[in-house]
C-alpha atoms as a PDB file:
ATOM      1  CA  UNK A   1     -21.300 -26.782 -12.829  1.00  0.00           C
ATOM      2  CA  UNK A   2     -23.469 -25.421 -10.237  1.00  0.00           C
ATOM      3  CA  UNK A   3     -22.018 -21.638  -9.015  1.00  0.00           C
ATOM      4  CA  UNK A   4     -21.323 -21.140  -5.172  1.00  0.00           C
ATOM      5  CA  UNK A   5     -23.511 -18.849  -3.602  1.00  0.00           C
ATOM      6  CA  UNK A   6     -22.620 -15.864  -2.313  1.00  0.00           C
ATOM      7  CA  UNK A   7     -22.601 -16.814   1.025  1.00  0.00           C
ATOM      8  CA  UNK A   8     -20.268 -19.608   0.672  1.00  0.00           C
ATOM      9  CA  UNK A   9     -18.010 -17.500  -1.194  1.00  0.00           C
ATOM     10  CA  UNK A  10     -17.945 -14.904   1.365  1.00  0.00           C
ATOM     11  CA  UNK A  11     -17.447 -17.634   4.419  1.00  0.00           C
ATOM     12  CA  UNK A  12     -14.415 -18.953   2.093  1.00  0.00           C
ATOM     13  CA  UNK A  13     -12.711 -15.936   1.415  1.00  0.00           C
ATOM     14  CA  UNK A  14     -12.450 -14.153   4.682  1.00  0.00           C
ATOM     15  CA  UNK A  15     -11.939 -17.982   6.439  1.00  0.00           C
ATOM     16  CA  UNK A  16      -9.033 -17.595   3.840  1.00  0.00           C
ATOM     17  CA  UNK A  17      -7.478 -14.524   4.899  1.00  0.00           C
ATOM     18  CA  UNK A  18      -8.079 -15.039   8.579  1.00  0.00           C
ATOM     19  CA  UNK A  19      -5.959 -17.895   8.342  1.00  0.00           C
ATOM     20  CA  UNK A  20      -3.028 -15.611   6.092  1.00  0.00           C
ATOM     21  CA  UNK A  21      -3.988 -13.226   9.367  1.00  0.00           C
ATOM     22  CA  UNK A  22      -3.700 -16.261  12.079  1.00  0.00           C
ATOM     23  CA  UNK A  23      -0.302 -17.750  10.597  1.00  0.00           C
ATOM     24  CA  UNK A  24       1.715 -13.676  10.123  1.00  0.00           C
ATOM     25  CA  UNK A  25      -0.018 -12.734  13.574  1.00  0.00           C
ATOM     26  CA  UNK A  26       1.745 -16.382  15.007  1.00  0.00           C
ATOM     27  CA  UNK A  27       4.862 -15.153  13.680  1.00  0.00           C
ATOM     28  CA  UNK A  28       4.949 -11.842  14.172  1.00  0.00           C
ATOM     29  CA  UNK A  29       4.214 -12.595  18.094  1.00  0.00           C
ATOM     30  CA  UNK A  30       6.888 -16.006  18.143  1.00  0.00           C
ATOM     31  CA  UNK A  31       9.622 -14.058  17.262  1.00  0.00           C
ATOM     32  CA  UNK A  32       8.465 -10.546  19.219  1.00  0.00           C
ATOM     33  CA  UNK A  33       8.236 -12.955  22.257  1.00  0.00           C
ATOM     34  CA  UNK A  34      11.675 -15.039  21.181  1.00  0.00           C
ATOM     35  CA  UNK A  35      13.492 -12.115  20.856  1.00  0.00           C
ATOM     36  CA  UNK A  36      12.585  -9.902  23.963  1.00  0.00           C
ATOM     37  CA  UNK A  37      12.209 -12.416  26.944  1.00  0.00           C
ATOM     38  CA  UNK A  38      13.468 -15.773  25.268  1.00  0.00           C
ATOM     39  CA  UNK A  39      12.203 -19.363  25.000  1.00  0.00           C
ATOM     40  CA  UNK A  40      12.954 -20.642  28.567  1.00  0.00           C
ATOM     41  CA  UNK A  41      10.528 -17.876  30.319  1.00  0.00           C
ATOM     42  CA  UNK A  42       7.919 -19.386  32.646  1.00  0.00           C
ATOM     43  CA  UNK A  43       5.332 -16.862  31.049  1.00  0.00           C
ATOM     44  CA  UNK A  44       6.232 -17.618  27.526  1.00  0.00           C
ATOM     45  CA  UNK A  45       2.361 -19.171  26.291  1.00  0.00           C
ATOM     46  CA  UNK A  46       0.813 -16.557  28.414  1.00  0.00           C
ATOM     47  CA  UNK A  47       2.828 -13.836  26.225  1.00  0.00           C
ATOM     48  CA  UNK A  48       2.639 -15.331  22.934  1.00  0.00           C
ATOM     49  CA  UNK A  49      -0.602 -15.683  23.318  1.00  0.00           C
ATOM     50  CA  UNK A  50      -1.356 -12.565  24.252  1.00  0.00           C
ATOM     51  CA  UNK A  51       0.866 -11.150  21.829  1.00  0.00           C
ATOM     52  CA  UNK A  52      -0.863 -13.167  18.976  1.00  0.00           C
ATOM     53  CA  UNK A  53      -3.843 -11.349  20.141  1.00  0.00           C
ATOM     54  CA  UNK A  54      -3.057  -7.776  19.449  1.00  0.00           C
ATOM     55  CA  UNK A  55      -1.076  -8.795  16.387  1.00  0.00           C
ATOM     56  CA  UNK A  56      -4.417 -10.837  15.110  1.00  0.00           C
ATOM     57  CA  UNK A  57      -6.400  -7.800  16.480  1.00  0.00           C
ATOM     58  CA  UNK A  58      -4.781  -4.867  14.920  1.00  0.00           C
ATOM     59  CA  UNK A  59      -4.569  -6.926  11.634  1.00  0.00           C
ATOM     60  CA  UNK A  60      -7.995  -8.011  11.409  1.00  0.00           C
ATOM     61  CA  UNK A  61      -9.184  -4.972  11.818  1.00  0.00           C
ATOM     62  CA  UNK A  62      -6.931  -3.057   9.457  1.00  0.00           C
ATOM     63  CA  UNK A  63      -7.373  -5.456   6.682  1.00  0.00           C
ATOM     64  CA  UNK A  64     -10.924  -6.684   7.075  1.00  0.00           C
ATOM     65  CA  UNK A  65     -12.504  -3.251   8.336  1.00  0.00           C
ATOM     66  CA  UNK A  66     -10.546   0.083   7.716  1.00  0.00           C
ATOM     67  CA  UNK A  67      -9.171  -0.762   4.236  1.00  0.00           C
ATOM     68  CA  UNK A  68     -12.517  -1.835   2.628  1.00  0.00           C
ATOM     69  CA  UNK A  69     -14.145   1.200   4.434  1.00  0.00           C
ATOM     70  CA  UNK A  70     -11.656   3.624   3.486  1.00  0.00           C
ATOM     71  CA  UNK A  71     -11.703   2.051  -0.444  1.00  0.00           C
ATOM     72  CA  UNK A  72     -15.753   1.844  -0.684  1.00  0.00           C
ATOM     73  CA  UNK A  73     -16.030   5.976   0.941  1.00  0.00           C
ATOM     74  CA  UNK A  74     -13.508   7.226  -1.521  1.00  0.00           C
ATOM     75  CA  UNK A  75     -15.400   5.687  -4.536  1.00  0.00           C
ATOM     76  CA  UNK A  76     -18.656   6.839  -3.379  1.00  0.00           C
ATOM     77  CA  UNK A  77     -18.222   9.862  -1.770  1.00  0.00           C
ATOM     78  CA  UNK A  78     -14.839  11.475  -4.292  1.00  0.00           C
ATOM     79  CA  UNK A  79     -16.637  10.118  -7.528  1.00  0.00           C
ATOM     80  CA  UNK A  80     -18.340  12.320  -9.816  1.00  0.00           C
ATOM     81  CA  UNK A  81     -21.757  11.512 -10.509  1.00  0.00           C
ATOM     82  CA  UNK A  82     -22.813   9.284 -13.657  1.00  0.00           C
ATOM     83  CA  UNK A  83     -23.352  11.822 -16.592  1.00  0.00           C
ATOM     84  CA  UNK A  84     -21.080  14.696 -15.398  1.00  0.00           C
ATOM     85  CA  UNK A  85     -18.444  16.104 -17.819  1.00  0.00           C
ATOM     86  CA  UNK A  86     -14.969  15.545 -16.303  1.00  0.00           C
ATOM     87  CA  UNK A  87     -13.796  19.297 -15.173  1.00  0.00           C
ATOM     88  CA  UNK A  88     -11.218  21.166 -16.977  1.00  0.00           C
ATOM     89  CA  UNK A  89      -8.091  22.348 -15.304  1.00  0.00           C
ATOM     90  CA  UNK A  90      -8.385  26.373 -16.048  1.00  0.00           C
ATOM     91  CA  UNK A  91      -4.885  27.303 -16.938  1.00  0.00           C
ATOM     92  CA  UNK A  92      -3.514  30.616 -18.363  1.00  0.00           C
ATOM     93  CA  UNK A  93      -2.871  31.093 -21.500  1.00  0.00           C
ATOM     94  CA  UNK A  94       0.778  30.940 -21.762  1.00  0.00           C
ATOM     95  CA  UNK A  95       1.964  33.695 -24.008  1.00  0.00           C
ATOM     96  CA  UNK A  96       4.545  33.566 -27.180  1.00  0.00           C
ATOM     97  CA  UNK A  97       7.786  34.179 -26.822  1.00  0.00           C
ATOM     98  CA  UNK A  98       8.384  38.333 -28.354  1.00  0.00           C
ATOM     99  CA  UNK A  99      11.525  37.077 -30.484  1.00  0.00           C
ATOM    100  CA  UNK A 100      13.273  33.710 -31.048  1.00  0.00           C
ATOM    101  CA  UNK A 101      16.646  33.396 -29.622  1.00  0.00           C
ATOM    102  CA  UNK A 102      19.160  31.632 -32.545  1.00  0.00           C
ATOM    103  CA  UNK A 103      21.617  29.938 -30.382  1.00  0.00           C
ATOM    104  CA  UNK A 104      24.910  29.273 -32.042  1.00  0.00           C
ATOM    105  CA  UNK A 105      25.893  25.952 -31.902  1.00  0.00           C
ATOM    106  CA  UNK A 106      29.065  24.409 -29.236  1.00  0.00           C
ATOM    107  CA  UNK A 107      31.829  24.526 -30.846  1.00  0.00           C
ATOM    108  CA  UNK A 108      34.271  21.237 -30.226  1.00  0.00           C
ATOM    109  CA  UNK A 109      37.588  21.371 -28.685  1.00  0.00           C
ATOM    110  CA  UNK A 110      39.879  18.452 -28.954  1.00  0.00           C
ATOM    111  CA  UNK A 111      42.054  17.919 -25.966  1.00  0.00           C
ATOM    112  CA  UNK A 112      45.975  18.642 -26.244  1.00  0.00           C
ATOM    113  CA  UNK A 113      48.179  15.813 -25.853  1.00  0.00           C
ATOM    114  CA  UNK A 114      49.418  14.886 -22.671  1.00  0.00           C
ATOM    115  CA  UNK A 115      53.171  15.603 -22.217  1.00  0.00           C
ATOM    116  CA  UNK A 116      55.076  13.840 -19.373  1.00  0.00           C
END
């Protein structure tokens, strides 16, 4: 079985989450424009659709920009190089106690009987 190439993968994938993107942003705005000027609004397609636009927007660009950037810089730029010994935390030596305390044990008490 022949493997997809990597462009086809890519197109597939992000098609894929665009969609998941499309469908929460349709939602998000439908009920956003539902609940604060109702269904019977002579403006209601002009502000759903503009409120499926910032919705799509902001996600898409979250989820398809910042996240991957943010997760690729902090594994190149925070990871140590190949090679390098993993740095020890310097702690104190802590030092021994001068004598051992003997702690008795608890005694038990049993409870006195209830009188009415």
């Amino acid at each position: 079985m022949p493997q997809p190439s990597l462009s086809t993968l890519l197109s597939t994938q992000l098609l894929r989450r665009a969609g998941i993107m499309a469908g929460v942003s349709f939602g998000l705005a439908l009920a956003l424009v539902g609940y604060l000027f109702g269904f019977a609004d002579d403006d209601y397609f002009t502000r759903l659709f503009r409120a499926f636009f910032v919705f799509f927007w902001l996600l898409s660009v979250t989820f398809l920009a910042v996240v991957p950037f943010v997760s690729w810089a902090a594994a190149k730029w925070l990871a140590q190089p190949e090679g390098t010994p993993p740095a020890e935390a310097s702690r104190k030596p802590r030092n021994a106690p001068a004598s051992t305390t003997v702690r008795k044990p608890t005694r038990t008490v049993t409870r006195s009987e209830k009188t009415l």
